[in-house]
Every structure is written in structure tokens, then in C-alpha cells.
C-alpha atoms as a PDB file:
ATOM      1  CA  UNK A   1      72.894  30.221  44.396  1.00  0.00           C
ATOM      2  CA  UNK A   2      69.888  27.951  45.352  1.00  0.00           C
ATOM      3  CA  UNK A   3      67.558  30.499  44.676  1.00  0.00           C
ATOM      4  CA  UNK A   4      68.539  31.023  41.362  1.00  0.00           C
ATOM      5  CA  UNK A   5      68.472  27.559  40.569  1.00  0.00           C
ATOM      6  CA  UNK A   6      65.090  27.346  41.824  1.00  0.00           C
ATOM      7  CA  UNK A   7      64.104  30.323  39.360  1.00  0.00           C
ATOM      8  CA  UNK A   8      65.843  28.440  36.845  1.00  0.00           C
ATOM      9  CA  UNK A   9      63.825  25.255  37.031  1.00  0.00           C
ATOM     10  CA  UNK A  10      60.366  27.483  38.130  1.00  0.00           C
ATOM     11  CA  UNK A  11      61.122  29.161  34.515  1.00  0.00           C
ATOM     12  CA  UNK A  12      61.530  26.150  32.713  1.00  0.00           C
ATOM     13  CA  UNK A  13      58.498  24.253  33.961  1.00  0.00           C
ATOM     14  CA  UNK A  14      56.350  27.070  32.830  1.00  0.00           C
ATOM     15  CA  UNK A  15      57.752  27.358  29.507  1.00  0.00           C
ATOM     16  CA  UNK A  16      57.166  23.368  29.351  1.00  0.00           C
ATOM     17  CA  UNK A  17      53.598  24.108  30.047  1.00  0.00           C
ATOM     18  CA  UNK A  18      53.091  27.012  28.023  1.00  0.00           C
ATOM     19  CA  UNK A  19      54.671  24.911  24.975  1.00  0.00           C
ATOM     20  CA  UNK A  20      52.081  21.919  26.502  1.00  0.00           C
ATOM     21  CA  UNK A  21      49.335  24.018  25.908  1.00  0.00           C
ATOM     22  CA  UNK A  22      50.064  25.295  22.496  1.00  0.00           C
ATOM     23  CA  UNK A  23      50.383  21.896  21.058  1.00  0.00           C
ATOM     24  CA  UNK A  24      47.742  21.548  17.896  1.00  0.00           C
ATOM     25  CA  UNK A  25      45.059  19.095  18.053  1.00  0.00           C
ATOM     26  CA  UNK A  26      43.815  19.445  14.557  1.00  0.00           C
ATOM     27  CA  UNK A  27      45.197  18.439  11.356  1.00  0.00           C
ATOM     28  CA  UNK A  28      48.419  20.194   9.660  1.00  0.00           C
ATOM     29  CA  UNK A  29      45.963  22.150   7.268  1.00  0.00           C
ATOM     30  CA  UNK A  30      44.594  23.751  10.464  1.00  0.00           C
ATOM     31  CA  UNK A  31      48.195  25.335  11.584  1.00  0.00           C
ATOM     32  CA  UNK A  32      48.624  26.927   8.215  1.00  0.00           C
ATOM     33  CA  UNK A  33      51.601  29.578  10.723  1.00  0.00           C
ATOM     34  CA  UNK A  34      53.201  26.413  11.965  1.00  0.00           C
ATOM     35  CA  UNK A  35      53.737  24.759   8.516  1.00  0.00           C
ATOM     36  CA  UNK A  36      54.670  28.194   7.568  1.00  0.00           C
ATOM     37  CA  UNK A  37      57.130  29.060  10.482  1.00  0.00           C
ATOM     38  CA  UNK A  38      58.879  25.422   9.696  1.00  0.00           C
ATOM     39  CA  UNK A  39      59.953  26.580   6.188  1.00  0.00           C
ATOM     40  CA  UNK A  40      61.054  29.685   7.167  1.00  0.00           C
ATOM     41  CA  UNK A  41      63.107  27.678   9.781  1.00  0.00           C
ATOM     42  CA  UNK A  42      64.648  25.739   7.271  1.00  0.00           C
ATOM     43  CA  UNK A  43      65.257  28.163   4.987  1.00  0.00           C
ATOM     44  CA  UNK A  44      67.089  30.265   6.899  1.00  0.00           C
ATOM     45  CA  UNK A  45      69.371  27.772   8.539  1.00  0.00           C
ATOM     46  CA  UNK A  46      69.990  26.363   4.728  1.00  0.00           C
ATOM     47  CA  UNK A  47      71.236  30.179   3.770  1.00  0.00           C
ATOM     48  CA  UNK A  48      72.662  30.167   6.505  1.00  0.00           C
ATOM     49  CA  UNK A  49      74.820  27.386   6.172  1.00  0.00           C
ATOM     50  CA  UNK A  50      75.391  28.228   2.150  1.00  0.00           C
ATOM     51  CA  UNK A  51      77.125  31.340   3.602  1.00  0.00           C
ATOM     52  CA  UNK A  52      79.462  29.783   5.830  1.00  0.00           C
ATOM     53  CA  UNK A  53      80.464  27.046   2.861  1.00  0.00           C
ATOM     54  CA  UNK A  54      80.924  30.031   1.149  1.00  0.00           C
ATOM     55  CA  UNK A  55      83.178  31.630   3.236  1.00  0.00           C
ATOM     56  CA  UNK A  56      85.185  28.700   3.550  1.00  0.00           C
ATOM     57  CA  UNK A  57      85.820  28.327  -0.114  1.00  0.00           C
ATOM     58  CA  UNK A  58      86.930  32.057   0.164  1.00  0.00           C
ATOM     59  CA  UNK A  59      88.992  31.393   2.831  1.00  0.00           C
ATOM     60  CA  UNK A  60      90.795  28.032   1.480  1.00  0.00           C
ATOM     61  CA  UNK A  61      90.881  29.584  -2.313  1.00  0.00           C
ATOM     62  CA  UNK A  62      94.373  30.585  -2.010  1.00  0.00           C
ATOM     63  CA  UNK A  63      93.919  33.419  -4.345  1.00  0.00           C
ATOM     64  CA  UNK A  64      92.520  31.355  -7.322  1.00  0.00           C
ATOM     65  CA  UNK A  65      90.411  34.281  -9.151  1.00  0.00           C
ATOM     66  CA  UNK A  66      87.312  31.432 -10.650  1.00  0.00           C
ATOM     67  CA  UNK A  67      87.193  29.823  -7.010  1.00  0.00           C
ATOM     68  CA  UNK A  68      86.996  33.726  -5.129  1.00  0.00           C
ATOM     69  CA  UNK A  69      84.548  34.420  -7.707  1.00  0.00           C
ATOM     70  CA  UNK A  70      82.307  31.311  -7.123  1.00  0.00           C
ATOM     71  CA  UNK A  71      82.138  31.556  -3.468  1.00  0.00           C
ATOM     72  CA  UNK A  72      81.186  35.456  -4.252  1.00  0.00           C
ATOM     73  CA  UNK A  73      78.200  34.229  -6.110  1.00  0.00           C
ATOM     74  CA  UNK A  74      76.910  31.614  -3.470  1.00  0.00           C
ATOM     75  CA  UNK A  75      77.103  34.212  -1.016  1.00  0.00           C
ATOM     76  CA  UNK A  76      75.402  36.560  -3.393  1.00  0.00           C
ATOM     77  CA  UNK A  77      72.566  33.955  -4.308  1.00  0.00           C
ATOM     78  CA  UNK A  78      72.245  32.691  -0.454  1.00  0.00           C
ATOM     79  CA  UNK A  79      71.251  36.204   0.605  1.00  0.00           C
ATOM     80  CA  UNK A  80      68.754  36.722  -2.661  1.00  0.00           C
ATOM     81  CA  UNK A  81      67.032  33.590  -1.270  1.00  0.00           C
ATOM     82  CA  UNK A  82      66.766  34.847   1.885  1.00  0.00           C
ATOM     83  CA  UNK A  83      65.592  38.213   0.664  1.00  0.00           C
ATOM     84  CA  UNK A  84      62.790  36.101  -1.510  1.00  0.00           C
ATOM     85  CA  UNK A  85      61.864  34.148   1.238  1.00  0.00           C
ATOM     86  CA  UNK A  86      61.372  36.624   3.633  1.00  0.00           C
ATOM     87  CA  UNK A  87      59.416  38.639   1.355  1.00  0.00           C
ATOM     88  CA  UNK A  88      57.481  35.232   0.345  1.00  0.00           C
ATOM     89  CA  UNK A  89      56.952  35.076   3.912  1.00  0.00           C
ATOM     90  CA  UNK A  90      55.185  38.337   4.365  1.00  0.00           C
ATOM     91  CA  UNK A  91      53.214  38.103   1.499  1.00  0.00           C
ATOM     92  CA  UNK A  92      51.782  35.080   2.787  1.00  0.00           C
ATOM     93  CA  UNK A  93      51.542  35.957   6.021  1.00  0.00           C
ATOM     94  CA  UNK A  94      49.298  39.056   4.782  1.00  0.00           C
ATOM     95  CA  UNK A  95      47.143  36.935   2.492  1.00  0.00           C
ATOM     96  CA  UNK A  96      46.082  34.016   5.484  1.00  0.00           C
ATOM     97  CA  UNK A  97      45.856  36.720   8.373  1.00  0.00           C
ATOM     98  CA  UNK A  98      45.007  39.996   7.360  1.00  0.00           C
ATOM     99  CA  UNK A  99      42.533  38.979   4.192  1.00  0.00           C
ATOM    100  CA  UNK A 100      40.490  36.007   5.029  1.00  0.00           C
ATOM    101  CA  UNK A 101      39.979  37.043   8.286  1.00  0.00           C
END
């Protein structure tokens, strides 16, 4: 049991130095994948959460036809915007690391 708990902390001490190491030191303009990373973050927990509200409405609609059909189209819209930002998020990531470099 010690021994894994020993593992345990060894693993987390290294990731706390890895994640030490990696910190920036320039400006936000220099970490264009870190600005880009947080959006995609956000994103994607805010569809995320749409989708559950969503389901919820479904769920507590008793059977009211405008209501079912209202939480069908945020869960519909949610997943475009994911689609769009994922795609947004490959274009981009093509155009800073495969074309100016």
C-alpha cells in the first residue's frame, strides 16, 4: 500500500515539474497554442453544458410539442458549434504551424 502511495506522490511531483517548466515567460502573443487551447476549452465545456440544459428541458417538457422541439434545436445548434469550432480549430492550427513555419 505504501509503495503505491509513494508512486503516487513520485508521479505527481514530476508532473508539477514538468507543468513548472512549461510555464511561458513571454507575452500572450508569444503562446499563440495556449490562447488557442483556452478557447477551445471553453468552448467545449459551454456546448457541453448547452446539451445537458437541453436535455433537461426534454426531460421536464412533459410532452409539450414547442418545448420538445426547442430543446431539439439547442441540442442541434450546440453540436453545429462544436462542429465549427473544431473545424475553426484545425484551420488555425494549420495556418500558425504548418505555414509560417
Amino acid at each position: 500500500m505504501w509503495n503505491v502511495l509513494n508512486k503516487v506522490a513520485e508521479t505527481y511531483e514530476d508532473i508539477k515539474a514538468k507543468l513548472a517548466n512549461q510555464t511561458p515567460d513571454g507575452t500572450l502573443a508569444d503562446n499563440p497554442e495556449r490562447i488557442i487551447n483556452v478557447f477551445l476549452y471553453i468552448g467545449g465545456l459551454v456546448a457541453v453544458v448547452m446539451v445537458i440544459v437541453a436535455g433537461i428541458q426534454m426531460t421536464t417538457s412533459a410532452g409539450d410539442p414547442s418545448a420538445v422541439k426547442k430543446a431539439k434545436s439547442t441540442i442541434l445548434w450546440s453540436v453545429v458549434g462544436l462542429v465549427v469550432m473544431i473545424l475553426a480549430y484545425a484551420v488555425v492550427n494549420f495556418v500558425i504551424f504548418r505555414v509560417v513555419e
